[in-house]
Protein backbone atom coordinates (compact mmCIF):
# COMPACT_ATOMS: atom_id res chain seq x y z
CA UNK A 1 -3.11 -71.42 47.24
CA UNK A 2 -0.26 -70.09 44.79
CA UNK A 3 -0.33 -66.30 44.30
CA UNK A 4 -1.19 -65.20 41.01
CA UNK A 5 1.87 -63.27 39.49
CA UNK A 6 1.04 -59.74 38.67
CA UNK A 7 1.63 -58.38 35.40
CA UNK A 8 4.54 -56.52 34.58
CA UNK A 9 4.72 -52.46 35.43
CA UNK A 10 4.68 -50.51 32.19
CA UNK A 11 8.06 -49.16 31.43
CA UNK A 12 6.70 -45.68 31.82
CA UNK A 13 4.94 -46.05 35.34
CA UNK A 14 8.63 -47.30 37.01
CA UNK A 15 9.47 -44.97 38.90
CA UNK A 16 13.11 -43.55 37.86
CA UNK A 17 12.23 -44.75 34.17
CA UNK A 18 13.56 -42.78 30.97
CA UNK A 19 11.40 -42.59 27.90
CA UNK A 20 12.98 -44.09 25.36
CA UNK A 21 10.89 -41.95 22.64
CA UNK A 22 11.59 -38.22 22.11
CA UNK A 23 8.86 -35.92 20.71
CA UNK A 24 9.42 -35.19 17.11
CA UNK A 25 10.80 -31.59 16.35
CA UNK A 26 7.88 -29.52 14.08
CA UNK A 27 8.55 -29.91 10.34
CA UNK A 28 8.92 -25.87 10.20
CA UNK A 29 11.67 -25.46 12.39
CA UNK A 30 13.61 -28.31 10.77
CA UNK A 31 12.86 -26.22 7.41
CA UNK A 32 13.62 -22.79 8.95
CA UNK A 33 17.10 -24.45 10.35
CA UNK A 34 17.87 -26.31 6.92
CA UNK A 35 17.41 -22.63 5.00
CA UNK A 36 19.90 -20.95 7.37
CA UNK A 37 22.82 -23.30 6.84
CA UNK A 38 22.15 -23.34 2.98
CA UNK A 39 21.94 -19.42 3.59
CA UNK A 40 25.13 -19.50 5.61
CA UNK A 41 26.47 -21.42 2.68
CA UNK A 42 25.93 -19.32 -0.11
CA UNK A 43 26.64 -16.32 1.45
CA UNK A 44 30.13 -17.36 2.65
CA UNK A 45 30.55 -19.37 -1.47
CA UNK A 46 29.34 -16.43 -3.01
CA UNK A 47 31.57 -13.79 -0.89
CA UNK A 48 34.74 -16.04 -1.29
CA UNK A 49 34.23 -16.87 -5.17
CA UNK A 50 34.27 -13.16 -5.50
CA UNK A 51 37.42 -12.51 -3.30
CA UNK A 52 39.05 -15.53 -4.91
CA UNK A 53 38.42 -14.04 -8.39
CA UNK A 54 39.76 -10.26 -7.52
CA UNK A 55 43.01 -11.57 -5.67
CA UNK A 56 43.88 -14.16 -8.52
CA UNK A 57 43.32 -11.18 -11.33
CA UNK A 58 45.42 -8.99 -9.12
CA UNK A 59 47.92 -10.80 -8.26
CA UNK A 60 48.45 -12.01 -11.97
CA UNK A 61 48.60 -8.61 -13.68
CA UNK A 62 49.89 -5.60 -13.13
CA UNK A 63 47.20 -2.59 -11.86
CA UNK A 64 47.69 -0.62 -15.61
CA UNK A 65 46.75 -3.91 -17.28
CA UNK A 66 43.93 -4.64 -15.79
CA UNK A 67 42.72 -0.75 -15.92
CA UNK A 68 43.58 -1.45 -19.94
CA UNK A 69 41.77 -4.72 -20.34
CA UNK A 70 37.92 -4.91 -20.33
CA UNK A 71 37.78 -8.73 -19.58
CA UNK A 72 39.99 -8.45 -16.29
CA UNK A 73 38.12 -5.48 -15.10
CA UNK A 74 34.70 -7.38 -15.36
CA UNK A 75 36.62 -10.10 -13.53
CA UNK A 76 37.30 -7.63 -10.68
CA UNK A 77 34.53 -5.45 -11.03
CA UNK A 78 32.10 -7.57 -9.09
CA UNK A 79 34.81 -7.87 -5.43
CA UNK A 80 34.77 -3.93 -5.88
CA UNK A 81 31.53 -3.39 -6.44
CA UNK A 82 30.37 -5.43 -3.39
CA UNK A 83 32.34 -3.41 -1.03
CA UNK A 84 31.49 -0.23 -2.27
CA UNK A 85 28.68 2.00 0.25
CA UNK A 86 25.30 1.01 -0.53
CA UNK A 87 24.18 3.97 1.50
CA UNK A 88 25.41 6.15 4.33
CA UNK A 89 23.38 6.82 6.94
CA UNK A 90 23.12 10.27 9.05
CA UNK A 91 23.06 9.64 12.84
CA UNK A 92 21.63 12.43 15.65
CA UNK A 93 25.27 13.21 16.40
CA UNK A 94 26.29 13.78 12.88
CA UNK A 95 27.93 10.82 12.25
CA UNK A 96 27.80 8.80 9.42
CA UNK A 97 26.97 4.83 9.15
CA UNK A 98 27.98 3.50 6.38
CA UNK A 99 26.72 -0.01 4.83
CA UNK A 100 28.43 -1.82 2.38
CA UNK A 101 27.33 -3.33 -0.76
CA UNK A 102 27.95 -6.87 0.79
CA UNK A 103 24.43 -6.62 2.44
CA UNK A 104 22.46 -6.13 -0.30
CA UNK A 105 24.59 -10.02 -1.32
CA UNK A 106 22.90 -11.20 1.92
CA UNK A 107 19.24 -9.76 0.83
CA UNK A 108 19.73 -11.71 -2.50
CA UNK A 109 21.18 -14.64 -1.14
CA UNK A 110 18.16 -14.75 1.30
CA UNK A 111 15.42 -15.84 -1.74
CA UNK A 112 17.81 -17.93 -3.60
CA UNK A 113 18.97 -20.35 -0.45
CA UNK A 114 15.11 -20.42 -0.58
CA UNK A 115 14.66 -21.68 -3.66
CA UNK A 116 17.40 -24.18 -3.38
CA UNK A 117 16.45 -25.84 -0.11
CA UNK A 118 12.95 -25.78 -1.80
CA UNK A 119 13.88 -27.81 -4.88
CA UNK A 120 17.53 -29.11 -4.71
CA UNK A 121 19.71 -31.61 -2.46
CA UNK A 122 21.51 -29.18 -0.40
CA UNK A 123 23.82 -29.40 2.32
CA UNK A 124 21.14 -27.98 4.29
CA UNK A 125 18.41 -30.61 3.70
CA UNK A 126 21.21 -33.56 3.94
CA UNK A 127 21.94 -32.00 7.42
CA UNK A 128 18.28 -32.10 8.59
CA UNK A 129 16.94 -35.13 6.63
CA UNK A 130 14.11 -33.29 4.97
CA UNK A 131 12.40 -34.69 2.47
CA UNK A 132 10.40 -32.70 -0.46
CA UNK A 133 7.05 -33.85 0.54
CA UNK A 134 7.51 -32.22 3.80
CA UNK A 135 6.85 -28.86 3.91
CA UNK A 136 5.73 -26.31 6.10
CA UNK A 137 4.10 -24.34 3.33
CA UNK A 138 0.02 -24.70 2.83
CA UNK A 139 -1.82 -25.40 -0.58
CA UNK A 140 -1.07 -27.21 -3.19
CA UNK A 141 1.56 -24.81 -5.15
CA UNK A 142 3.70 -25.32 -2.03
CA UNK A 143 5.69 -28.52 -3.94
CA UNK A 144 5.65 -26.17 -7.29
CA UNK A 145 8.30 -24.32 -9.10
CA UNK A 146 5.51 -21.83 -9.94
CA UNK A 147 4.64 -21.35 -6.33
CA UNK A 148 8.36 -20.84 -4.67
CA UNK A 149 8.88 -18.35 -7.80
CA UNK A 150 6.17 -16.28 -6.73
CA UNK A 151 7.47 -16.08 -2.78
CA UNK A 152 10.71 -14.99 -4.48
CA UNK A 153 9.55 -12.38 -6.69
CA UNK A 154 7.29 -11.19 -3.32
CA UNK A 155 10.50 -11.17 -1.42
CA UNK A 156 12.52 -9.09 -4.19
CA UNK A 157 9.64 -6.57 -4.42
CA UNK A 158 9.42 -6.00 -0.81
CA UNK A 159 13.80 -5.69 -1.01
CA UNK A 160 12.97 -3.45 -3.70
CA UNK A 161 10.49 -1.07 -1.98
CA UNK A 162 12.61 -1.01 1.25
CA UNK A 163 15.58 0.49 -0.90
CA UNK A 164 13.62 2.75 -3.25
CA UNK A 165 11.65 4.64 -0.01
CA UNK A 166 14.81 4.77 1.70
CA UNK A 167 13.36 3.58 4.91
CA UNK A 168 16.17 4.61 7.31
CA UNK A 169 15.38 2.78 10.51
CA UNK A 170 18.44 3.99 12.20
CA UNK A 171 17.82 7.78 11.63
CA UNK A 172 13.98 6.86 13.41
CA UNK A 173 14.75 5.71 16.33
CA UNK A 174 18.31 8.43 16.48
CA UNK A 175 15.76 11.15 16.36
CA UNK A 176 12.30 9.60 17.61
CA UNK A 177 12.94 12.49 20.32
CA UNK A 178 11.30 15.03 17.92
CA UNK A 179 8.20 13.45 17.78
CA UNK A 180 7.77 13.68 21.43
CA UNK A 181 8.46 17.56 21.27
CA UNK A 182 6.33 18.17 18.52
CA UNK A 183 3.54 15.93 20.05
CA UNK A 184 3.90 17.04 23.42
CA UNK A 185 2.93 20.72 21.61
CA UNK A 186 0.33 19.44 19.16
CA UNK A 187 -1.64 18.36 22.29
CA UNK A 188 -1.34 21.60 23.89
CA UNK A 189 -3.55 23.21 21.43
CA UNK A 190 -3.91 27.45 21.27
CA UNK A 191 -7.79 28.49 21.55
CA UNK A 192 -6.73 32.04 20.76
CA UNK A 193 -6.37 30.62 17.55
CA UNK A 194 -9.62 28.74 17.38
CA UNK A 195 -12.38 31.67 16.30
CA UNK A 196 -10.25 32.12 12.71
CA UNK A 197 -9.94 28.23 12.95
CA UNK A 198 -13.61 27.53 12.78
CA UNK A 199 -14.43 30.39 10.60
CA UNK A 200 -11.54 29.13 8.00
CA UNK A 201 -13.23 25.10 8.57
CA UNK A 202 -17.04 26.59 8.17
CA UNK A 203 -15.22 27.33 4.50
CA UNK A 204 -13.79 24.06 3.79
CA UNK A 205 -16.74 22.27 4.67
CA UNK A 206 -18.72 24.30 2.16
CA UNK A 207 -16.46 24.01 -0.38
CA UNK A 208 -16.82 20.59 -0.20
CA UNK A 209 -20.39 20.57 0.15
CA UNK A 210 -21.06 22.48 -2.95
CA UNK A 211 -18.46 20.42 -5.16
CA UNK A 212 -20.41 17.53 -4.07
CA UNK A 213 -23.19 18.81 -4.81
CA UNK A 214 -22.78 20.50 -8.05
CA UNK A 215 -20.91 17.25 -8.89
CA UNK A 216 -24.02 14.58 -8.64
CA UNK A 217 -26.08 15.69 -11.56
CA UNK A 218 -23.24 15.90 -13.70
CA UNK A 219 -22.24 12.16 -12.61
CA UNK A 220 -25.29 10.54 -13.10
CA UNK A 221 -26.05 11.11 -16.39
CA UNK A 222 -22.43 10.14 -17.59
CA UNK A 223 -22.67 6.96 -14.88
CA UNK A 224 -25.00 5.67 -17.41
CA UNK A 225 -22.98 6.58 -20.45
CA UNK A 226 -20.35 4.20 -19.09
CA UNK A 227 -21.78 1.64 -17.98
CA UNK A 228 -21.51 -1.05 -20.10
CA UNK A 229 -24.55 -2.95 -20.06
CA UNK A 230 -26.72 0.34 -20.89
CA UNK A 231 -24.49 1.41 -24.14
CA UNK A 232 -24.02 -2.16 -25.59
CA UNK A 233 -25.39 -3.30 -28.45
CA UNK A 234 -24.31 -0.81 -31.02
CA UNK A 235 -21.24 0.48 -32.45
CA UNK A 236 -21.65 4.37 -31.46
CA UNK A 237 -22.62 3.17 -28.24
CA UNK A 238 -19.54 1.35 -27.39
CA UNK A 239 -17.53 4.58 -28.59
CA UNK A 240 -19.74 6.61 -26.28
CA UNK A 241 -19.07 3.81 -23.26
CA UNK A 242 -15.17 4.04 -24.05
CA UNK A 243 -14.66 8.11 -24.20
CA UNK A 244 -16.89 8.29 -21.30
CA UNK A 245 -14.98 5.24 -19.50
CA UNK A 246 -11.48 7.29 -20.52
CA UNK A 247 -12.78 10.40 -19.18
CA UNK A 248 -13.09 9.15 -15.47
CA UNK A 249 -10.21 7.36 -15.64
CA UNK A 250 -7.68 10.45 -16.49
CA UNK A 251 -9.26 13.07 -14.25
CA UNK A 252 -9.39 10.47 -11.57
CA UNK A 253 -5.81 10.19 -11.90
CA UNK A 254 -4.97 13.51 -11.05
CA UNK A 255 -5.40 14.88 -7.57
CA UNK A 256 -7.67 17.72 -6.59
CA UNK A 257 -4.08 19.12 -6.05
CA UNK A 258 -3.33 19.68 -9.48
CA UNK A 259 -6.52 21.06 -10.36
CA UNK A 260 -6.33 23.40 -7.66
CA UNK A 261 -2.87 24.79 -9.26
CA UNK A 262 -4.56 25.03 -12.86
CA UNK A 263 -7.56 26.91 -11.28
CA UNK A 264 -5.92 29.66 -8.76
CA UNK A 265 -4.35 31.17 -12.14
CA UNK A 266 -7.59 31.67 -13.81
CA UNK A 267 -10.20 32.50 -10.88
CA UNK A 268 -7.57 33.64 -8.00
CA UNK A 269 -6.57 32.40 -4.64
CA UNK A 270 -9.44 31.39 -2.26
CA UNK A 271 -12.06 28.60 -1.70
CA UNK A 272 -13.66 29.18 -5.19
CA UNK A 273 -9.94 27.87 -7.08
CA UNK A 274 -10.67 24.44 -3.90
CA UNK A 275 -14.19 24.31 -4.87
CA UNK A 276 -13.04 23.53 -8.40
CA UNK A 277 -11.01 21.22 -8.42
CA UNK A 278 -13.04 19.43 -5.96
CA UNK A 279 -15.80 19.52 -8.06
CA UNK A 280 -13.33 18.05 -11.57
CA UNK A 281 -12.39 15.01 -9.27
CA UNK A 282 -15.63 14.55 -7.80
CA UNK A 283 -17.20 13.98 -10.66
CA UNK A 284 -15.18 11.43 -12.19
CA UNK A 285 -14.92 9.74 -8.99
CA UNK A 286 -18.43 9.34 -8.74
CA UNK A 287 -18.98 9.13 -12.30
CA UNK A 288 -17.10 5.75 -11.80
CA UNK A 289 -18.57 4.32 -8.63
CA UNK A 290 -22.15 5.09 -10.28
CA UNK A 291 -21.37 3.56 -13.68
CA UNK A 292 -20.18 0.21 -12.15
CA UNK A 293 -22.98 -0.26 -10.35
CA UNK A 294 -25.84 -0.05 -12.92
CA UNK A 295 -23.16 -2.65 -14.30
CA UNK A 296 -24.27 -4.18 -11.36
CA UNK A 297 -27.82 -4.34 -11.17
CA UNK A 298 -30.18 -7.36 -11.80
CA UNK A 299 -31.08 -7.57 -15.34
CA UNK A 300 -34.17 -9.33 -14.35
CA UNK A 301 -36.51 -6.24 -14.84
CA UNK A 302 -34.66 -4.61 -17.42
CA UNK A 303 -35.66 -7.46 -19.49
CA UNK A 304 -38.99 -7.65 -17.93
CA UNK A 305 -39.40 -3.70 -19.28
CA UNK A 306 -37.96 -4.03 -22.73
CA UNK A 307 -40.45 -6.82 -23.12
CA UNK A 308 -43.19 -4.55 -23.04
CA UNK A 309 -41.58 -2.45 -25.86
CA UNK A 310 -40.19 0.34 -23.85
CA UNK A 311 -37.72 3.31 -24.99
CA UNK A 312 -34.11 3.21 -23.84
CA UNK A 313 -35.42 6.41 -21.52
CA UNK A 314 -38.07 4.48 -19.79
CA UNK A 315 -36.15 1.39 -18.86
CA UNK A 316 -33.19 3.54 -17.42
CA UNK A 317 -36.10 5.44 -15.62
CA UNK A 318 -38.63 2.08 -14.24
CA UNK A 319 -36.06 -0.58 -14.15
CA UNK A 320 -32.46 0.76 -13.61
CA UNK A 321 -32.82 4.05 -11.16
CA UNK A 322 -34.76 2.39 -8.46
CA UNK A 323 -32.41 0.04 -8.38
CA UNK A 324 -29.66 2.61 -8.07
CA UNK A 325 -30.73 4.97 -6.35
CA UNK A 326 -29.87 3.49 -2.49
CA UNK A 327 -26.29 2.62 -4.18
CA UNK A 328 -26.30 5.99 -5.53
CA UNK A 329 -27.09 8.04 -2.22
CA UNK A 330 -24.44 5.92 -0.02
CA UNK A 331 -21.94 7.30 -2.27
CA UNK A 332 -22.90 10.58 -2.52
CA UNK A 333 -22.59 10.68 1.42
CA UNK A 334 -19.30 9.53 0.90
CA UNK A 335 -17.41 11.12 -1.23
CA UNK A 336 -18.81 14.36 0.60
CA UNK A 337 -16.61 12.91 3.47
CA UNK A 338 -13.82 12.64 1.60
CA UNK A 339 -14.15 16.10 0.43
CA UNK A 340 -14.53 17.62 3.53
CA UNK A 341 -10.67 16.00 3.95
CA UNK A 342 -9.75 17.01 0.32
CA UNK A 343 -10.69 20.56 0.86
CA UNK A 344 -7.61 20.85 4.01
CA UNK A 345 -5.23 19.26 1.36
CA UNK A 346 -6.20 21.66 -0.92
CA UNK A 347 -5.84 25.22 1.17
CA UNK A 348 -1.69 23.92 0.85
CA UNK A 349 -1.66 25.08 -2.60
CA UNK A 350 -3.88 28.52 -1.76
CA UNK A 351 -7.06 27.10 -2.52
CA UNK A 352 -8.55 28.77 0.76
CA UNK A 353 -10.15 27.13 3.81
CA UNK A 354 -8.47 25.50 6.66
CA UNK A 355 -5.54 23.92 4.51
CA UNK A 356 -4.51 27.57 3.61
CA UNK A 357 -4.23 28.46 7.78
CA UNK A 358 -2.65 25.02 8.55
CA UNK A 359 -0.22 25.63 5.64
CA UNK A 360 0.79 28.89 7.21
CA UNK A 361 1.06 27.53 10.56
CA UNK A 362 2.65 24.76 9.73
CA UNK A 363 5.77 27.15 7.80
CA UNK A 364 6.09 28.89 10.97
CA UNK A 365 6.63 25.71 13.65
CA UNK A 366 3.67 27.06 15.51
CA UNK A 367 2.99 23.84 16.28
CA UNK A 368 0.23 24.79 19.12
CA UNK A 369 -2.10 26.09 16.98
CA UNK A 370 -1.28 23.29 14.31
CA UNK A 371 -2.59 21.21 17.19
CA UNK A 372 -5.81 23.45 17.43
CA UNK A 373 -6.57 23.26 13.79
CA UNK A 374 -5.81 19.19 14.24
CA UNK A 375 -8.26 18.57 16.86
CA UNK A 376 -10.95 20.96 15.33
CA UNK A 377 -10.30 19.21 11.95
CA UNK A 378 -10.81 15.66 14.11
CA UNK A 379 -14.20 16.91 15.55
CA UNK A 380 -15.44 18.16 12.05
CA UNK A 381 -14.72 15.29 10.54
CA UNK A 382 -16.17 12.99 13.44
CA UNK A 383 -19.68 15.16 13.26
CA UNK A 384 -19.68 14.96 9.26
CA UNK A 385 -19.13 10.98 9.69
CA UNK A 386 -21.58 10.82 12.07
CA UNK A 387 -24.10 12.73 10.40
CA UNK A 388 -24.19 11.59 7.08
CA UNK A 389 -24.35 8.11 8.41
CA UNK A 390 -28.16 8.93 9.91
CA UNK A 391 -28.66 10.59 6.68
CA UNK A 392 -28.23 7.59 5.17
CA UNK A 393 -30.09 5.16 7.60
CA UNK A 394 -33.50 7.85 7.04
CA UNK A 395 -32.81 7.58 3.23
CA UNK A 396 -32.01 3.76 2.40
C-alpha cells in the first residue's frame, strides 16, 4: 500500500521562513513624512531665493546706489528683513535670546507646504507615492480647496495669537521658581487676618445679593420687551424690541469694572459704588438670558390663549410666565453666583468688600494673607454654589 503524499507545508508554517509581505505603513504617516520634505523644501527655496536676490543686487551696485534706488532696495529689503530680531527674549540671568525673523519664514512656510502637498505634485508626494484620494483627513471637505483653506487660515490665526499675547515660553519655565515661592506662601494662609477677612466677604456677598436682587424686577419686564416673538407684529413694536435689544447689548459689554469707576465719583468709595455697577450689568445680563428664552417657549398655548380673545397682558401672564418662570429662577441663582465673584473684582477699583482688602494685600506681597482671603473666597463660593443649587431643586 503506497503512502499517500502529504500536502505541501504553507510557506509561513516552515520553520526558518521569511514573509515575503510587509505590513503596509498607515496612510498618515506617509502624509505627515511627504509634508516635511515639501516643508524642508520650501524653507531651504524660499531662504536661498532671498539670499540669492540680496548678494546678486549687492554685488552689482555699489551700497549708495542701492540706498538711492527704490527698486533695488525692495530687491534687498526682503534678505534684511528676514534676519532682523523678531523678538528678544529676557532670560532669569539677564540675558537676552534673540530670534530672528527667519522663524516666523518657517511658521509661514509650515501652512503653505500644506497646501501644496494637499493639492499639487510635489517632490514630497513623488517621494512617498501618495495619491490625492488618500488622505488622512475625515469628511468630505478633506479633497476640497475650501476645506485645506480653512486649516490654513486656523493655522495663521493660532500663529497670529501666539505673537500678539507674546507667549514667552522661555521666560516660564526661566522663572517657574516664583510660582513655587509664592505658592508655597499662598498655602500658608495668616488667620490673624481672617476676622477682617470674613467681615470684608459678609460685604461682598451682600453686595451681590442685593444687585441681584434689585436687578430681577427690572429684567423681567424688559426680557419681554425684547423678545421677539412678544413685540412682533407691529412697527412700534419692533422699534421697542430693537432699543431694548441695543440696550443689553452695550451695558453687557462693559464690565462691572467700568461702572464701578463711573460710580465711586458720584456716591464715594465703598460697597454701595460695587453694588452699582453690579446691579447696571446684572440687569442687562439677565435682561438677555430672560428675553431669549420667552423666544424660546412653545407657542402652542400662546395661540391656544389668543384664540379665546385675550389681551397682550393676559397671554404674557397664562401662557408665557409659567412657562418661564423655572428658566427664569435657574438664572437668577446664577448670575447671583457670578456676582458673588464680580463683587472681589470689583473691591480692585475701591468698590469695597473683599476685592478692596485683597487689592491692598496684594500691593504689599503679603502673600500669606492673600492666601487667607483665597481660601475663604474658595469656601464662600463653594457654600453659595452649593446652596443655591438646593434652592433650585425645592423651586423647579
Amino acid at each position: 500500500m503506497s503512502a499517500t503524499p502529504l500536502a505541501p507545508a504553507h510557506e509561513d508554517n516552515v520553520p526558518g521562513s521569511v514573509a515575503t509581505t510587509q505590513p503596509e505603513q498607515p496612510a498618515w504617516i506617509r502624509w505627515v513624512l511627504a509634508w516635511l520634505v515639501d516643508y524642508s523644501v520650501l524653507v531651504y527655496l524660499g531662504y536661498t531665493l532671498l539670499y540669492v536676490i540680496s548678494a546678486a543686487v549687492s554685488a552689482w551696485f555699489r551700497p549708495s546706489v542701492i540706498r538711492t534706488n527704490p527698486l533695488l532696495s525692495a530687491l534687498r529689503m526682503p534678505f534684511a528683513w528676514i534676519n532682523d530680531p523678531l523678538l528678544t527674549l529676557q532670560t532669569a540671568d539677564d540675558g537676552e535670546v534673540v530670534i530672528a525673523r527667519w522663524v516666523a519664514w518657517l511658521l509661514i512656510a509650515a501652512p503653505l507646504a500644506f497646501l501644496a502637498t494637499r493639492t499639487l505634485k510635489t517632490p514630497g508626494r513623488r517621494a512617498l507615492c501618495l495619491n490625492l484620494e488618500v488622505s488622512p483627513i475625515p469628511g468630505a471637505w478633506r479633497g476640497t480647496l475650501y476645506g485645506t483653506v480653512w486649516i490654513i487660515v486656523a493655522l495663521v490665526t493660532f500663529m497670529a495669537g501666539w505673537y500678539i499675547t507674546d507667549i514667552r515660553l522661555v521666560a516660564l519655565f526661566t522663572n517657574i521658581g516664583q510660582v513655587g515661592r509664592i505658592g508655597s506662601r499662598l498655602l500658608q494662609p495668616d488667620l490673624n487676618v481672617l476676622p477682617l477677612a470674613i467681615e470684608r466677604m459678609i460685604q461682598s456677598v451682600f453686595m451681590a445679593l442685593m444687585a441681584t436682587v434689585l436687578a430681577v424686577p427690572i429684567a423681567i419686564p424688559l426680557s419681554f420687551l425684547g423678545a421677539r416673538n412678544v413685540m412682533r407684529g407691529s412697527a412700534l413694536g419692533m422699534a421697542i424690541f430693537t432699543l431694548t435689544r441695543t440696550f443689553f447689548n452695550i451695558f453687557r459689554s462693559f464690565e462691572s469694572l467700568i461702572f464701578a469707576i463711573l460710580f465711586i465719583p458720584v456716591v464715594g468709595l465703598g460697597t454701595f459704588a460695587g453694588a452699582l455697577a453690579i446691579w447696571i450689568h446684572s440687569i442687562a445680563a439677565l435682561g438677555k438670558l430672560y428675553s431669549e428664552q420667552i423666544e424660546s417657549i412653545d407657542p402652542g398655548p400662546v395661540e391656544a390663549i389668543q384664540a379665546t380673545g385675550a389681551s397682550a397682558f393676559q397671554t404674557m401672564v397664562y401662557a408665557i410666565w409659567p412657562q418661564v418662570v423655572p428658566p427664569f429662577l435657574g438664572f437668577t441663582f446664577y448670575r447671583w453666583d457670578i456676582n458673588v465673584r464680580m463683587s472681589i473684582i470689583v473691591g480692585f477699583v475701591g468698590g469695597g468688600g473683599i476685592g478692596l482688602l485683597l487689592q491692598q494685600y496684594t500691593g504689599l506681597l503679603r502673600w500669606s494673607q492673600v492666601g487667607t482671603i483665597a481660601w475663604l473666597t474658595v469656601a464662600v463660593v463653594w457654600v453659595v454654589d452649593y446652596v443655591s443649587s438646593k434652592v433650585r431643586e425645592k423651586l423647579i
